[in-house]
Protein backbone atom coordinates (compact mmCIF):
# COMPACT_ATOMS: atom_id res chain seq x y z
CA UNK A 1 0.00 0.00 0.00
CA UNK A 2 1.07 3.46 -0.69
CA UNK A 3 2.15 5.51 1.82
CA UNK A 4 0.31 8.55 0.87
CA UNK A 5 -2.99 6.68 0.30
CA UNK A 6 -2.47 5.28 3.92
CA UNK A 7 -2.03 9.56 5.04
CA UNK A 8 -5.02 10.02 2.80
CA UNK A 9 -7.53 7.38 4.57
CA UNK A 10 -6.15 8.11 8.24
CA UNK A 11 -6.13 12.00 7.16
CA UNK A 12 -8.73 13.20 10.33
CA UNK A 13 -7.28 11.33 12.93
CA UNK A 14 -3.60 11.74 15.06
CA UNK A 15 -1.68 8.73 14.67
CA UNK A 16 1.73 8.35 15.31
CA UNK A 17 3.96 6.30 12.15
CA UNK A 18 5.60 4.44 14.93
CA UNK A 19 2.46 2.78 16.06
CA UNK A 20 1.44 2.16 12.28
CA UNK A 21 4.96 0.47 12.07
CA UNK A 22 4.69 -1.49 15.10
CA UNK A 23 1.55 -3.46 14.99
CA UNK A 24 1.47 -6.64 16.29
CA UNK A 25 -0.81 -7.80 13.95
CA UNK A 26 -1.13 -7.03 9.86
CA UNK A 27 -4.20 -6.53 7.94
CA UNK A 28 -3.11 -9.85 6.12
CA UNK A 29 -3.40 -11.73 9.09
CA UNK A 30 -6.68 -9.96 10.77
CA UNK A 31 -9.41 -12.67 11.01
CA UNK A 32 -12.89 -11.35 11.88
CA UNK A 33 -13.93 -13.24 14.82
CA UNK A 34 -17.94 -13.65 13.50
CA UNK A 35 -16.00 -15.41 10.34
CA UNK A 36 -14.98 -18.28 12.63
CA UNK A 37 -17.73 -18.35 15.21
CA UNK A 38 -21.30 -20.37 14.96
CA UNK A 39 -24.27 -20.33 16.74
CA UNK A 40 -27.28 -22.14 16.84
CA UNK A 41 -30.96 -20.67 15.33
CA UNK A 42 -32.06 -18.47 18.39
CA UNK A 43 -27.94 -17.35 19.26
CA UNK A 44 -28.02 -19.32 22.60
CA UNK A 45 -25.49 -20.94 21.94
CA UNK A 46 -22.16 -20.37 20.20
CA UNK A 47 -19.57 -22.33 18.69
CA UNK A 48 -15.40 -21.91 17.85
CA UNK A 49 -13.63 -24.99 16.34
CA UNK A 50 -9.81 -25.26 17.05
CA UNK A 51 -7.68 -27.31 14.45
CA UNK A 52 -5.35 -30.25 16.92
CA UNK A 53 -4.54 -32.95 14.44
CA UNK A 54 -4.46 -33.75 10.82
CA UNK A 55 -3.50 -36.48 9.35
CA UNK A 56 -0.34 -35.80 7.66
CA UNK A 57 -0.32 -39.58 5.06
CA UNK A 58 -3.86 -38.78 3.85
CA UNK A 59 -3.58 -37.81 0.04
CA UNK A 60 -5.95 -35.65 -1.63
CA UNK A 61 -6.46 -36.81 -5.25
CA UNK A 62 -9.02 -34.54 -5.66
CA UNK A 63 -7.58 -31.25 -7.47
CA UNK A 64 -11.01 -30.15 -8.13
CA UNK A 65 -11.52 -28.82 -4.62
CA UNK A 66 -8.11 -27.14 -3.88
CA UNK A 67 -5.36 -28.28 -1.65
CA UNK A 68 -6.94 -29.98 1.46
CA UNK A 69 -6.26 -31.49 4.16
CA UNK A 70 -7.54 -33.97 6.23
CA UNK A 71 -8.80 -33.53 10.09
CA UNK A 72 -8.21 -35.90 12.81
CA UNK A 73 -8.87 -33.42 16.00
CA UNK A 74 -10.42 -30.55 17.30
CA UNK A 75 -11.20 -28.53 19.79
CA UNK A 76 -14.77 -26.97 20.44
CA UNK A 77 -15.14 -23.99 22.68
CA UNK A 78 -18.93 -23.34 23.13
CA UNK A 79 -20.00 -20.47 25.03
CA UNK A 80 -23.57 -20.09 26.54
CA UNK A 81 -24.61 -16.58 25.45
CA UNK A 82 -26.82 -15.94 28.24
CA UNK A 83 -24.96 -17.09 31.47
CA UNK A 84 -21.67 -16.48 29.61
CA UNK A 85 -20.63 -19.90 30.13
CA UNK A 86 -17.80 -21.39 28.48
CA UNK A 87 -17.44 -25.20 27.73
CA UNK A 88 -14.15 -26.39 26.07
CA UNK A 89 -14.47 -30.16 24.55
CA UNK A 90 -12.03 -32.18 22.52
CA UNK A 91 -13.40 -34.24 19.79
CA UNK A 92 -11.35 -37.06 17.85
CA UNK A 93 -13.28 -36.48 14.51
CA UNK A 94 -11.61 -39.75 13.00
CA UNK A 95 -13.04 -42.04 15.83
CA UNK A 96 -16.40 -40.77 15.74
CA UNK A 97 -16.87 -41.07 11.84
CA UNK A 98 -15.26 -44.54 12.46
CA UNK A 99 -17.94 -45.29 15.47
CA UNK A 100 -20.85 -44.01 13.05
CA UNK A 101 -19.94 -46.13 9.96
CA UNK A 102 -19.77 -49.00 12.56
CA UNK A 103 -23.00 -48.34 13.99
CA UNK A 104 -24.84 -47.10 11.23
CA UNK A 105 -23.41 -48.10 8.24
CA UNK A 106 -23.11 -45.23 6.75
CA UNK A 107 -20.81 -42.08 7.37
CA UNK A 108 -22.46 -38.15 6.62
CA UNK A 109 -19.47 -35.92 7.86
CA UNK A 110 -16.78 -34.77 5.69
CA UNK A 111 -13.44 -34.36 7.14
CA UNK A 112 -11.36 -32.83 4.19
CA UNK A 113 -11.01 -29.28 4.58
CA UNK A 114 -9.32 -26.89 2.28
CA UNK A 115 -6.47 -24.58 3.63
CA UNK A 116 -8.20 -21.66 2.60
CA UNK A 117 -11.01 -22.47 5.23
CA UNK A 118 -8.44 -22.12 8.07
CA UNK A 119 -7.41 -18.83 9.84
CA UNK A 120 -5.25 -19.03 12.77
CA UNK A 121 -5.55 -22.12 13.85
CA UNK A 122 -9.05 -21.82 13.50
CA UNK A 123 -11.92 -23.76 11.07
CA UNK A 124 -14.20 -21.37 9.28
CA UNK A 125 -17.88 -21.95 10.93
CA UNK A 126 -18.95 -22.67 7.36
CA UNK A 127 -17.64 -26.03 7.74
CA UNK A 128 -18.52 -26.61 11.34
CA UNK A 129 -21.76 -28.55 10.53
CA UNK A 130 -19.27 -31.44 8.16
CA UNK A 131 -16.87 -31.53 10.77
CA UNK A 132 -19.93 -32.43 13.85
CA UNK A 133 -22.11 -34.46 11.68
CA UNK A 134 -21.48 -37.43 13.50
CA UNK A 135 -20.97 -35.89 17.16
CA UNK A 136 -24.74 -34.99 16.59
CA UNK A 137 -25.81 -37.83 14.88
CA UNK A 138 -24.65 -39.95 17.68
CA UNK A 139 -25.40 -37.83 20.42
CA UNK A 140 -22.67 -36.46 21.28
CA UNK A 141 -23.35 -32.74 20.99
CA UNK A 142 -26.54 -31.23 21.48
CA UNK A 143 -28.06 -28.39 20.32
């Protein structure tokens, strides 16, 4: 970015170039936290999905969807919006797919998930829903 567009957009307010130099954070690397939070129909609950574990052997073969890769763990953080609760849980996404093919013979979730659909460490809530298919089809997760 130019410097004089940057003085040209920041032109009624005082800041210092020091603390435009010394960000901690770049605009690159901002995430909007509504991009990686979900929440159920009537927002009493609410959702954030931690990458843990991917499974580094899997191959892709698909080059139709991107470069993906494929998840083995995460971690849910689900806050109660109305007593401010927070609930952390760790969920082995492999083992439950595995436990719902075995009980149900069939498998609904989608574990593949394209590196574009992961900021900081973070899954997009977009893909929240493939990623707990099974947890709620088996119970695990309620909402």
């Amino acid at each position: 970015m130019n410097s004089h567009l940057l003085d040209a957009g920041t032109k009624g307010f005082n800041y210092s170039n020091n603390i435009r130099k010394n960000s901690k954070m770049s605009y690159d690397r901002f995430v909007d936290d509504r991009l990686l939070t979900s929440r159920d129909v009537l927002n009493k609950k609410q959702i954030k999905m931690k990458l843990i574990d991917i499974d580094e052997s899997a191959r892709d073969f698909s080059q139709r969807f991107g470069n993906r890769i494929l998840v083995r763990k995460v971690l849910l953080t689900i806050k109660q919006t109305d007593t401010e609760e927070i609930e952390e849980k760790e969920l082995d996404v492999e083992e439950l797919e595995k436990r719902v093919r075995k009980e149900r013979l069939f498998s609904s979730s989608n574990r593949w998930i394209s590196k574009h659909e992961i900021k900081n460490g973070y899954i997009v809530a977009s893909k929240h829903l493939d990623l707990l298919a099974s947890a709620i089809a088996l119970d695990i997760i309620q909402f």
